[in-house]
Protein backbone atom coordinates (compact mmCIF):
# COMPACT_ATOMS: atom_id res chain seq x y z
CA UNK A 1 38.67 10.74 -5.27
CA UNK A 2 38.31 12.86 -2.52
CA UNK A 3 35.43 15.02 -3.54
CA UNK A 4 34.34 17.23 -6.78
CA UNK A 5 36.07 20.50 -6.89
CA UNK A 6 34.20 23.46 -5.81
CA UNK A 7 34.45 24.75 -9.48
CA UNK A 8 31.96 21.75 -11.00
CA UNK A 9 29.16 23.35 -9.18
CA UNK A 10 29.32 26.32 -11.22
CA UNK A 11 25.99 28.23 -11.76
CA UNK A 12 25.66 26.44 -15.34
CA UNK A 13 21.84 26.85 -15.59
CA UNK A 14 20.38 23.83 -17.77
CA UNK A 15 20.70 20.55 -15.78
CA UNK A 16 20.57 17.02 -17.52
CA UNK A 17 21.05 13.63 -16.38
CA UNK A 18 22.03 10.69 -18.90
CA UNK A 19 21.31 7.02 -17.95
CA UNK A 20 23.05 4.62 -19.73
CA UNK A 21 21.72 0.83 -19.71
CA UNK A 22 24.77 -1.88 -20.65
CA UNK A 23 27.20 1.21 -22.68
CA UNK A 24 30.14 -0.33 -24.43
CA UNK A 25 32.70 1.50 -22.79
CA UNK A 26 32.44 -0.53 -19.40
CA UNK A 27 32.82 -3.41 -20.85
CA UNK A 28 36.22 -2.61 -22.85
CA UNK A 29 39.56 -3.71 -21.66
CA UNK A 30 41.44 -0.29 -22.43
CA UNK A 31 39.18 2.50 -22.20
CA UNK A 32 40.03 6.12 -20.92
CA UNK A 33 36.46 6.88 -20.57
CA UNK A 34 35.89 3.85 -18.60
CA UNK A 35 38.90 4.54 -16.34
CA UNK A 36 37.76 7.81 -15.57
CA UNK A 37 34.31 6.90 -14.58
CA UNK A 38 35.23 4.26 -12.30
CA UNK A 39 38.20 6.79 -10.40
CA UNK A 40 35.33 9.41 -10.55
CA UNK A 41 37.47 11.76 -12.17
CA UNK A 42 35.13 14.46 -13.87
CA UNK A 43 37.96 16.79 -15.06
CA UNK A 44 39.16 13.80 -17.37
CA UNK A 45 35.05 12.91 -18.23
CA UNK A 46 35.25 16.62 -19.75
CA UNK A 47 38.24 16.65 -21.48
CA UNK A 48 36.97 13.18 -23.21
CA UNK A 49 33.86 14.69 -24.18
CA UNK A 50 34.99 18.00 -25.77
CA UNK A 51 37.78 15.94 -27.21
CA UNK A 52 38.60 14.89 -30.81
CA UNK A 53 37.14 11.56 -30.56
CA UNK A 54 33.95 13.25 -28.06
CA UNK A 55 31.89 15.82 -29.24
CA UNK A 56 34.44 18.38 -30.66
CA UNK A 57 31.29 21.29 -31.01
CA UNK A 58 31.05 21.20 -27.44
CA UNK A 59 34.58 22.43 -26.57
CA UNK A 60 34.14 25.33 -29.51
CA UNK A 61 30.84 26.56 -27.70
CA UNK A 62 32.88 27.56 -24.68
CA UNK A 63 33.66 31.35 -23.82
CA UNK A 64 35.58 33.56 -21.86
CA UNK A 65 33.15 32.83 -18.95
CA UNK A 66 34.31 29.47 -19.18
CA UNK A 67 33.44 25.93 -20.54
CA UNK A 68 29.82 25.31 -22.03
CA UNK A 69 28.96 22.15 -20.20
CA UNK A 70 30.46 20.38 -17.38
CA UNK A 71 29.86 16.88 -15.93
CA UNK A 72 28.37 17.77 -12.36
CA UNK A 73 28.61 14.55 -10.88
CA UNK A 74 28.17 10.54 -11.05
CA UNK A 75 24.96 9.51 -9.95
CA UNK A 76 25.44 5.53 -10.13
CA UNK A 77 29.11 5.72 -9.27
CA UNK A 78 29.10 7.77 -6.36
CA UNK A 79 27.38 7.06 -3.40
CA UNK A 80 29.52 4.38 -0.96
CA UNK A 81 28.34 2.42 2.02
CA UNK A 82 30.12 2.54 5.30
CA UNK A 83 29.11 0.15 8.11
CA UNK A 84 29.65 0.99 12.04
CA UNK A 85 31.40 -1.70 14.00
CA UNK A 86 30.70 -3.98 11.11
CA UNK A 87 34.54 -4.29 9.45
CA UNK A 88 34.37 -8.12 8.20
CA UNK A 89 30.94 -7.39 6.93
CA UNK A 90 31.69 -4.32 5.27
CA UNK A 91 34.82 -5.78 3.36
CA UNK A 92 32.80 -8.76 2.26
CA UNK A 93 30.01 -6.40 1.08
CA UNK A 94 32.58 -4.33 -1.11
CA UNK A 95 34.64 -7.51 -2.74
CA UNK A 96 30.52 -8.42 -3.60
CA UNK A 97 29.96 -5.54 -5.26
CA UNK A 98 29.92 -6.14 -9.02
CA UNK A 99 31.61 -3.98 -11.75
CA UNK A 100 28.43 -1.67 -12.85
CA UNK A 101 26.61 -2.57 -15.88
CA UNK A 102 24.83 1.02 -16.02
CA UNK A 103 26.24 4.38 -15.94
CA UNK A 104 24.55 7.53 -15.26
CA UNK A 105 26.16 11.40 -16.04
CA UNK A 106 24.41 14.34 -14.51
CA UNK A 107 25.59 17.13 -16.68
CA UNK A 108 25.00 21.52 -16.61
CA UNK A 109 24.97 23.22 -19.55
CA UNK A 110 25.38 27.22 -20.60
CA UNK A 111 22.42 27.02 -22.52
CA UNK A 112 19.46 24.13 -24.19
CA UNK A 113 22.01 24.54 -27.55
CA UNK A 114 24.42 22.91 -26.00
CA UNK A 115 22.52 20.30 -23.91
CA UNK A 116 21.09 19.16 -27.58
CA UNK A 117 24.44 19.22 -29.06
CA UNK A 118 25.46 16.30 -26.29
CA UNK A 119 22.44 14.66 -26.54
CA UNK A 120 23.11 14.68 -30.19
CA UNK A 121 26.27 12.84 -30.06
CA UNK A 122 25.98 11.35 -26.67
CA UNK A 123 25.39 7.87 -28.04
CA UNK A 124 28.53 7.27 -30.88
CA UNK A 125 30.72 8.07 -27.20
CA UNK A 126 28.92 5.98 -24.59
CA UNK A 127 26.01 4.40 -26.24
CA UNK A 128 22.17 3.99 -25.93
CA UNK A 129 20.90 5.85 -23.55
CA UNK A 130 16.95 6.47 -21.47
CA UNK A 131 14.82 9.12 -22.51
CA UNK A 132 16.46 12.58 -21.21
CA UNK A 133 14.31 14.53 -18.63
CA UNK A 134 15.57 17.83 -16.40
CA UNK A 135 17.50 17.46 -13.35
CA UNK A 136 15.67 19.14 -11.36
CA UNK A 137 16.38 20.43 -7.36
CA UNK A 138 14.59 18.85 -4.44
CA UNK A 139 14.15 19.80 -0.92
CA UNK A 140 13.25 18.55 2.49
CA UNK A 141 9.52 18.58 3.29
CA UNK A 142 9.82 20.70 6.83
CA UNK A 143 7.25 23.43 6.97
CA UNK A 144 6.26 26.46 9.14
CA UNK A 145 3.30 28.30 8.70
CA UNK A 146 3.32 31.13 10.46
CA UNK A 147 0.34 32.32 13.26
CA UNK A 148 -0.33 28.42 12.63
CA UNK A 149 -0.10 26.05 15.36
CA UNK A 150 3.06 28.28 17.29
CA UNK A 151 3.20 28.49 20.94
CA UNK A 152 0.30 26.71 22.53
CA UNK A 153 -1.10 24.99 19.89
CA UNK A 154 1.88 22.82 19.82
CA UNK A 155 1.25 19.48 21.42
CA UNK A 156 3.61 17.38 22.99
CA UNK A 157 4.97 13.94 21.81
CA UNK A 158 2.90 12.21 23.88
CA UNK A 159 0.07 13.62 22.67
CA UNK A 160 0.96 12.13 18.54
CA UNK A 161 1.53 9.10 19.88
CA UNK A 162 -2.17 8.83 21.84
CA UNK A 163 -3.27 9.80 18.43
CA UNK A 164 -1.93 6.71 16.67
CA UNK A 165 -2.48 4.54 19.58
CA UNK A 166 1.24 3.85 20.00
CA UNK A 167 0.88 2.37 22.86
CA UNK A 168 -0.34 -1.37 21.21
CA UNK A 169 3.30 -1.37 19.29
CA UNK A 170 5.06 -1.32 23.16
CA UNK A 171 2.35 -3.38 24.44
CA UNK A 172 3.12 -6.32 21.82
CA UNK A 173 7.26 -5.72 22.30
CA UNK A 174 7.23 -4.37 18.84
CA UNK A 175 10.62 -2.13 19.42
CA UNK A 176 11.99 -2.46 15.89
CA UNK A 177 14.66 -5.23 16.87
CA UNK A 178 16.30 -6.35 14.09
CA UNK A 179 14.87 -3.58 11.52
CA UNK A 180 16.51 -1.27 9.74
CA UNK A 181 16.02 1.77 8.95
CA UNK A 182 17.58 4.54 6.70
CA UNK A 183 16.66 8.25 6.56
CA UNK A 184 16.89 9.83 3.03
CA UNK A 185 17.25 13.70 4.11
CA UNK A 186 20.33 16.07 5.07
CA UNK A 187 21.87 13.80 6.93
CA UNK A 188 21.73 13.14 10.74
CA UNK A 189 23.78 13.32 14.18
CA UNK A 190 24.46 10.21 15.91
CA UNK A 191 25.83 11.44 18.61
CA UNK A 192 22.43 13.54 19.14
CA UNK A 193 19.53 10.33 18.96
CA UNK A 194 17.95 8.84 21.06
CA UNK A 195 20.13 6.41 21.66
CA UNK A 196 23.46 7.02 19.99
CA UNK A 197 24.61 3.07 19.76
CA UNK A 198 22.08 1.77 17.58
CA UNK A 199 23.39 4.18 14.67
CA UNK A 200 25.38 1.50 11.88
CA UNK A 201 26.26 4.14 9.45
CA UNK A 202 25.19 5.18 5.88
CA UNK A 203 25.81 5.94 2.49
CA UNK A 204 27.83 9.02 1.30
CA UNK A 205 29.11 11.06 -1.61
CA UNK A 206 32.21 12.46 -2.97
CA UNK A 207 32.40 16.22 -1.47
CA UNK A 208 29.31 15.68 0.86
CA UNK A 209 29.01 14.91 4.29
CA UNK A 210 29.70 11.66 6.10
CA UNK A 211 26.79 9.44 7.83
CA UNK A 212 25.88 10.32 11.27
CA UNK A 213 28.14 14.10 10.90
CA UNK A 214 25.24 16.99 11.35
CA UNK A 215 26.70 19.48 13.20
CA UNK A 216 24.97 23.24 14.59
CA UNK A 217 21.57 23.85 12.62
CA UNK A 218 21.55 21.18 10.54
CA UNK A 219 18.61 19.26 12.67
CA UNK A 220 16.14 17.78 9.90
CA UNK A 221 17.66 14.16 9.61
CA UNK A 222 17.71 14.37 13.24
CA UNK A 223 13.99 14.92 13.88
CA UNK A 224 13.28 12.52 11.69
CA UNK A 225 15.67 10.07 13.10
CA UNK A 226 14.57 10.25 16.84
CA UNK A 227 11.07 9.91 15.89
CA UNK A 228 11.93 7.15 14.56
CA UNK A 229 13.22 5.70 18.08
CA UNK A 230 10.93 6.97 20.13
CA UNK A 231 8.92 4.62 18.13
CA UNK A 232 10.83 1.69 17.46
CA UNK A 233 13.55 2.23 19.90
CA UNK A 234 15.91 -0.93 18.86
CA UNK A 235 15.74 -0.16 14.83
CA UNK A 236 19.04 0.18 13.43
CA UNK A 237 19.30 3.65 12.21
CA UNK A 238 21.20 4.17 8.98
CA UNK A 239 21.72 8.19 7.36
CA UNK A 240 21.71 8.92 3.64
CA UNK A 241 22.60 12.73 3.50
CA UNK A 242 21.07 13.27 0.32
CA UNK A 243 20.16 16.94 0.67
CA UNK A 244 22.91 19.90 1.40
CA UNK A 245 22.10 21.90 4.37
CA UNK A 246 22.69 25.45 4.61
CA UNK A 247 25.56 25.04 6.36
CA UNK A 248 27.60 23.62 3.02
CA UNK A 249 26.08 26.63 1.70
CA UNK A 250 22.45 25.70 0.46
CA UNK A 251 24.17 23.92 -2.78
CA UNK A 252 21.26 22.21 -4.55
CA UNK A 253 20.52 18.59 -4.80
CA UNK A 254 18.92 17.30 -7.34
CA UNK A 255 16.67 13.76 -8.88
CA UNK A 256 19.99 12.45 -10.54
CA UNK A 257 21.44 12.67 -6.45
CA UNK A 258 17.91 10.86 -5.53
CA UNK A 259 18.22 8.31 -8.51
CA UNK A 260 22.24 7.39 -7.26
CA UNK A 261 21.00 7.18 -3.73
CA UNK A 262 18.03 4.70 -3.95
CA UNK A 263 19.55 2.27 -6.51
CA UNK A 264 22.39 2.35 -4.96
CA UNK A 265 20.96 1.23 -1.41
CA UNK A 266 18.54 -1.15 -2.96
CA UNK A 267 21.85 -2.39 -4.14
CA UNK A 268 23.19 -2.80 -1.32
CA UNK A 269 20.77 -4.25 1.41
CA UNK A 270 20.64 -6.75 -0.63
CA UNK A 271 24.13 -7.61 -0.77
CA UNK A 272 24.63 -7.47 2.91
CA UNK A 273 21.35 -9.74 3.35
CA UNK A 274 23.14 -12.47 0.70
CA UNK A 275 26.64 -12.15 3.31
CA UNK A 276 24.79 -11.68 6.68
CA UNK A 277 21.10 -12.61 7.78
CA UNK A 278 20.81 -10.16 10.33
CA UNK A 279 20.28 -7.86 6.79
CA UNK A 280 18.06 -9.65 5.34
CA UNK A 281 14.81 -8.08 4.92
CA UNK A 282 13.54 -5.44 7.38
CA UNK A 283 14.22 -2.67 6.21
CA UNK A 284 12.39 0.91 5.69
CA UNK A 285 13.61 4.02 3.83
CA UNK A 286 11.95 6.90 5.14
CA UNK A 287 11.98 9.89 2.18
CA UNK A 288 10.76 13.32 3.73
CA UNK A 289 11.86 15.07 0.00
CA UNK A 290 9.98 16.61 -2.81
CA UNK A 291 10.07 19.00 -5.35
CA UNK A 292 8.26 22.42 -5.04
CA UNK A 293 8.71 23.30 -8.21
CA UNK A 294 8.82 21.50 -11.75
CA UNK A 295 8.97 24.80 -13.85
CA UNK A 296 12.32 23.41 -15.24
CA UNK A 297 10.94 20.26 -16.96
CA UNK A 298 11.68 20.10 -20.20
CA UNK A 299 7.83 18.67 -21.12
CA UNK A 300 6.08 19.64 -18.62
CA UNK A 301 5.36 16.40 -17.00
CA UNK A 302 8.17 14.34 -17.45
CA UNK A 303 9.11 13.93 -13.73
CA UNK A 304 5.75 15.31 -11.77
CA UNK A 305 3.79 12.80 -13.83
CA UNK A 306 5.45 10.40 -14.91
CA UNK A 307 5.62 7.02 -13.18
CA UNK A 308 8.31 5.53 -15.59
CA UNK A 309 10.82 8.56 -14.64
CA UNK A 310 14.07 7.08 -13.50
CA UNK A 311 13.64 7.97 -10.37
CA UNK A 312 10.56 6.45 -10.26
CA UNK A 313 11.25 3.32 -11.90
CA UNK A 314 14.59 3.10 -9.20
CA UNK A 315 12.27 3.60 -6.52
CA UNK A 316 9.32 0.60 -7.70
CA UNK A 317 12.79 -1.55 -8.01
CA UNK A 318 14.00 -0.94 -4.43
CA UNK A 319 10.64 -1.47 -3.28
CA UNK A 320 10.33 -5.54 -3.27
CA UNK A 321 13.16 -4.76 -0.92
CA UNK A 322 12.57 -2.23 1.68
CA UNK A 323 9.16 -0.45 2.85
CA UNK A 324 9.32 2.75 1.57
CA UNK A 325 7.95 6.10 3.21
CA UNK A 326 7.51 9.31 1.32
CA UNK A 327 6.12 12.89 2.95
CA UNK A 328 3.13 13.70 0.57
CA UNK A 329 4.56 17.03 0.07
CA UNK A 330 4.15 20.91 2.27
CA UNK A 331 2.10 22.72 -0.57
CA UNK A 332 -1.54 22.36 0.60
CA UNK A 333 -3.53 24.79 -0.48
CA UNK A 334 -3.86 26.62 2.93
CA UNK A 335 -0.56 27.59 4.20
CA UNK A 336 1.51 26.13 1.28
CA UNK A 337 5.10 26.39 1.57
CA UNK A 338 6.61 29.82 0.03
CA UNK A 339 9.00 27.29 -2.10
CA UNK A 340 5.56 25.61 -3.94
CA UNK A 341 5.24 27.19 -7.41
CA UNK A 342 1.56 28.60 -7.95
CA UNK A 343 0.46 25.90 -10.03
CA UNK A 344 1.79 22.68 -7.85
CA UNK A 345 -0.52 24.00 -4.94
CA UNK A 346 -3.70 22.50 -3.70
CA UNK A 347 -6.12 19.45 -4.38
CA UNK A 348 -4.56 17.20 -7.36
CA UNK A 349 -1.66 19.08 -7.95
CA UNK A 350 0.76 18.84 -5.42
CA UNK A 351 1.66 15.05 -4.65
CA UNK A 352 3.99 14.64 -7.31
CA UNK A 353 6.52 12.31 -9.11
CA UNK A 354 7.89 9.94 -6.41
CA UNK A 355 5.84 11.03 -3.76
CA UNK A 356 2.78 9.45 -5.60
CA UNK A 357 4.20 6.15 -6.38
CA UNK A 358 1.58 2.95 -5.44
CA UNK A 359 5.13 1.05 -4.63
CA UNK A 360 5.71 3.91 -1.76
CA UNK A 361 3.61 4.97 1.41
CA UNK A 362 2.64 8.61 1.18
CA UNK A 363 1.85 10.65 4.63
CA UNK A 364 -0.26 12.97 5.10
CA UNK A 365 0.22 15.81 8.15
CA UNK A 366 -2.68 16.28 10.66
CA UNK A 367 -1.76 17.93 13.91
CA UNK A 368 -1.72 16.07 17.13
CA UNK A 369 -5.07 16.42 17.92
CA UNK A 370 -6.36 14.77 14.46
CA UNK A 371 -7.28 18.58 12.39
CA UNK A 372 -5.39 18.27 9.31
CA UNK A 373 -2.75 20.45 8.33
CA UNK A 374 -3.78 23.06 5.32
CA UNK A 375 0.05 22.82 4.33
CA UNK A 376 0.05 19.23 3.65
CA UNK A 377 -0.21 18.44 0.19
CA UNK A 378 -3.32 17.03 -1.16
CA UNK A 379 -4.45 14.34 -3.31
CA UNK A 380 -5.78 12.94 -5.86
CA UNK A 381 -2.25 11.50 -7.17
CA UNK A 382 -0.74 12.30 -10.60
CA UNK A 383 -1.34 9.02 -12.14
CA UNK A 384 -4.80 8.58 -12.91
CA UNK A 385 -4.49 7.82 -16.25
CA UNK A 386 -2.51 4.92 -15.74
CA UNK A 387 -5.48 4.01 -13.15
CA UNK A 388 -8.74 4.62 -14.91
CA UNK A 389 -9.17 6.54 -11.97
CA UNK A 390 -8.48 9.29 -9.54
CA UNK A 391 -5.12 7.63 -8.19
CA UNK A 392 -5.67 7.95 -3.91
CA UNK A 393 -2.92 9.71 -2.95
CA UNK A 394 -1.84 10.31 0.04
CA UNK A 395 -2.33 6.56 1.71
CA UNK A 396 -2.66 8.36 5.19
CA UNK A 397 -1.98 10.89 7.72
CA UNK A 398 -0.02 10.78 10.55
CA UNK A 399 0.88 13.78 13.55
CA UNK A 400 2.77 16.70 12.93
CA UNK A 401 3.31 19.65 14.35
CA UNK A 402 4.55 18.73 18.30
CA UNK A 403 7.22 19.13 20.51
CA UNK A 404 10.06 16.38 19.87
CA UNK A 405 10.86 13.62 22.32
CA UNK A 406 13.59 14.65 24.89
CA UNK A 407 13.99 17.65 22.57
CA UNK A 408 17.22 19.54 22.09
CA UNK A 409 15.04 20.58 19.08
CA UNK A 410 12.08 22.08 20.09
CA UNK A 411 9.52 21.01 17.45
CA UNK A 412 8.64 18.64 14.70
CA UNK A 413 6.37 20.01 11.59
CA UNK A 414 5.49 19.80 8.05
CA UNK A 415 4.82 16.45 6.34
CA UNK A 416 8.03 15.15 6.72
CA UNK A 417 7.59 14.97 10.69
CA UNK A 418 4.26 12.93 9.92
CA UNK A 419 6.30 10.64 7.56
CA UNK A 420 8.68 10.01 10.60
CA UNK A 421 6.17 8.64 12.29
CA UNK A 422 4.61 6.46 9.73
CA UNK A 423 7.79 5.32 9.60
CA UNK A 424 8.45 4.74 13.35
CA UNK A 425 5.08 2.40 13.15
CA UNK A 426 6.57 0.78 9.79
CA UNK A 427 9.33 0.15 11.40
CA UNK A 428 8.04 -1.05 14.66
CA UNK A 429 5.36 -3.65 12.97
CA UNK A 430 8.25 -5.10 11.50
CA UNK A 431 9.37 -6.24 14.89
CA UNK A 432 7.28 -9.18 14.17
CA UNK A 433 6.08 -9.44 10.58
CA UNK A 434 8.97 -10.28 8.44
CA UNK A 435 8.85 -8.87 4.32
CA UNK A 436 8.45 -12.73 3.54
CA UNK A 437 5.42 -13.11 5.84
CA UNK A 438 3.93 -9.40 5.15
CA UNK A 439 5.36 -7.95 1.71
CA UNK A 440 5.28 -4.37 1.90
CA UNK A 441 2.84 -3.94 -0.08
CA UNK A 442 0.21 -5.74 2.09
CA UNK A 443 1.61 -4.02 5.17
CA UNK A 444 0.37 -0.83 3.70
CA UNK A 445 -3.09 -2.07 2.62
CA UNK A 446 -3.29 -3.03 6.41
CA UNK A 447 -2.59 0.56 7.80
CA UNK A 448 -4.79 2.05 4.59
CA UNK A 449 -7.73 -0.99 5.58
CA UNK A 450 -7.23 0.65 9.69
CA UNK A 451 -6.70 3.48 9.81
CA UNK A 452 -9.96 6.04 10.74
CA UNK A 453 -11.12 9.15 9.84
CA UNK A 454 -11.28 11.85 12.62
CA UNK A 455 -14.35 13.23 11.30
CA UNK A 456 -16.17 9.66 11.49
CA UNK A 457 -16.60 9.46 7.87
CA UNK A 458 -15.34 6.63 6.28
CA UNK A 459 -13.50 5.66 2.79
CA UNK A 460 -10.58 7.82 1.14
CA UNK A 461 -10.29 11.72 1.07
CA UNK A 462 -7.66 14.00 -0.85
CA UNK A 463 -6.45 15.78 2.58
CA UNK A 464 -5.75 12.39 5.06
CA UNK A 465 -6.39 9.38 2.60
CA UNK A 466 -7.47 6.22 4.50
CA UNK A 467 -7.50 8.42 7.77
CA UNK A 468 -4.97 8.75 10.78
CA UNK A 469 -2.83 5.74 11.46
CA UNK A 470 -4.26 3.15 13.82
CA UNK A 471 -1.44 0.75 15.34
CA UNK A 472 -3.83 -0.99 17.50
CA UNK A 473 -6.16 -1.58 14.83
CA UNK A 474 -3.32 -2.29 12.65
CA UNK A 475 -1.79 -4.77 14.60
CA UNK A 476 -5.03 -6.64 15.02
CA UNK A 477 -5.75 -7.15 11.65
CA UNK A 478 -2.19 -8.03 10.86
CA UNK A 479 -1.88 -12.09 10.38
């Protein structure tokens, strides 16, 4: 299949998605429902479901403004790899690829009536399924804040990477040779990085862009990705265009999109390491997403809060695999972004759902001269009560808010430019420490253990976490 007709995204305004574990209906020889999934083919998904032998209510709930549900996509089926220059490898990796054992729907509905009529008889058609929670949007994490930091007050890359002594990484040949790295975000232009041959393509959906295909103002994933470099100039860069941009008309993405992408690159990676060791281990996902607003949770909760979400629980799976990087988030409570609902703003409230994961590495903004950021969402995390205590979210801060390397875009800001760089130093440090000699896990205790304060006060706080990043000090302490 192509791509998902225009029609399937259809203001419908009650978004679900359905995860089921081990369902019946992949595992039968003659199944229309299981042919469908597999070709992708939504229109015949629909038809099965409002069918005689579906949910027959749900087809007599439609009106003359048109059908009262429709399956919106297929978050575990969807998403494909394609390799650059790697052919044999890529045909090994899809003859590897198993027939799924767990099939997610991501479904709208005209109202919550008919939502609970599905979920009612959701399980006689395709079996046991996860607890349901909202599918709800995301967005990138790039910030302005007006009369803030314009003009003048920008600093130059130069002056972000002084910050983090970046120098030590160059000093110690740590130029990300052999690491990998994939940026989560709207997707990226090769042809515009730093250097254009080390990009080795991506992962992709039915109707969305290609890897490595940004074109005009689409310049997020690009940022991000030529941080990256001017970091760790030999990483690999791979693009996951996960978000829309405005230029496919500002169509929404949403966590079941998120939830497809992530398992199905942990997937993946580790497929190509079993056929090729140059894939083996290495690699960082750098996430510069969040959600500004969780009014459409069904309990209020259920994502923001909730560290056995889907998403989250796809995300602490991936993680043994890849270092993960999230942005903490752009709704600090001075300067918040105009997207943050009232009540995700500020200290405690707006580092939320993934973003406050122990499994991932959460960044912090601070300008290039060290003052943090009042847009940069502050900690504690959301899961103290799985702690027994305020949960320290973010890990750390890195620079925002300068002038991008050899810039055809002028400026880097919001969280999700500091998460570029944490992930430029990830990346870099893994040069030389391999995931079997530093799991990522202890890689991020070393950044949290040295990186400083630029007040001189020591220990956690809810605006930078451990402090700035420190590579010298990092690579130092590293074994």
């Amino acid at each position: 299949m192509e791509g998902y007709p225009e029609q399937r995204r259809r203001p419908l305004p009650v978004r679900r998605n359905f995860v089921f574990r081990d369902p019946p209906f992949l595992k039968a020889d003659k199944s229309a429902l299981r042919d469908a999934y597999l070709a992708r083919r939504l229109d015949a998904i629909d038809a099965i479901i409002a069918g005689p032998d579906g949910i027959p209510g749900l087809g007599r709930l439609a009106t003359k403004d048109g059908p009262a549900f429709a399956v919106t996509h297929l978050p575990l089926a969807d998403w494909t790899l394609t390799l650059e220059r790697e052919k044999e490898l890529a045909a090994r990796h899809a003859a590897a690829r198993a027939a799924p054992e767990e099939a997610a729907f991501a479904l709208a509905f005209a109202d919550e009536k008919a939502a609970a009529l599905f979920r009612e008889g959701a399980e006689r058609i395709f079996g046991r399924f996860d607890e349901v929670v909202s599918d709800l949007r995301i967005s990138p994490a790039l910030h302005w804040v007006p009369g803030r930091g314009e003009g003048n007050d920008f600093a130059t890359f130069d002056h972000a990477r002084a910050l983090i002594h970046a120098g030590a990484l160059a000093a110690k040949g740590l130029d990300g040779k052999d690491v990998k790295v994939v940026v989560i975000d709207q997707g990226l232009a090769a042809d515009r990085l730093l250097d254009p041959s080390r990009f080795a393509g991506g992962w992709s959906k039915p109707g969305g862009p290609l890897p490595g295909t940004a074109t005009g103002t689409n310049t997020h994933g690009t940022m991000i990705a030529r941080t990256i470099q001017a970091l760790a100039p030999q990483a690999l860069i791979f693009d996951c265009p996960l978000i829309p941009s405005r230029i496919l008309g500002n169509l929404p993405a949403f966590l079941s999109d998120a939830f497809g992408a992530i398992t199905s690159i942990s997937r993946d990676i580790r497929i190509l390491g079993k056929h090729d060791p140059r894939f083996d281990g290495r690699w960082v996902l750098v996430n510069a997403w969040s959600i500004y607003d969780a009014r459409g949770e069904t309990v209020p909760g259920e994502y923001s809060r909730n560290p056995y979400h889907w998403v989250a629980c796809a995300i602490d799976a991936a993680a043994p695999h890849a270092a993960i990087v999230f942005a903490a988030g752009n709704c600090g409570e001075f300067g918040p972004d105009t997207r943050c609902a009232p009540r995700l703003i500020g200290p405690g409230r707006s580092i939320l759902g993934a973003n406050s994961l122990d499994s991932v590495l959460t960044v912090g903004a601070v300008r290039a001269d060290g003052i943090w950021a009042g847009y940069s969402s502050q900690g504690p995390g959301q899961f103290a009560q799985y702690h027994g205590h305020p949960q320290r979210k973010p890990d750390l801060a890195a620079p925002s808010h300068f002038r991008t390397p050899e810039a055809p875009y002028p400026r880097a800001t919001g969280s999700s430019a500091a998460s570029a760089v944490a992930a430029g130093v990830v990346a870099a440090l893994r040069t030389r420490w391999h995931d079997s000699v530093v799991p990522s896990d202890a890689l991020f205790g070393h950044l949290r253990k040295t990186a400083r304060q630029m007040d001189g006060s020591a220990g956690w706080n809810l605006r930078t976490g451990h402090g700035v990043i420190d590579c010298a000090a990092t690579i130092a302490g590293l074994p």
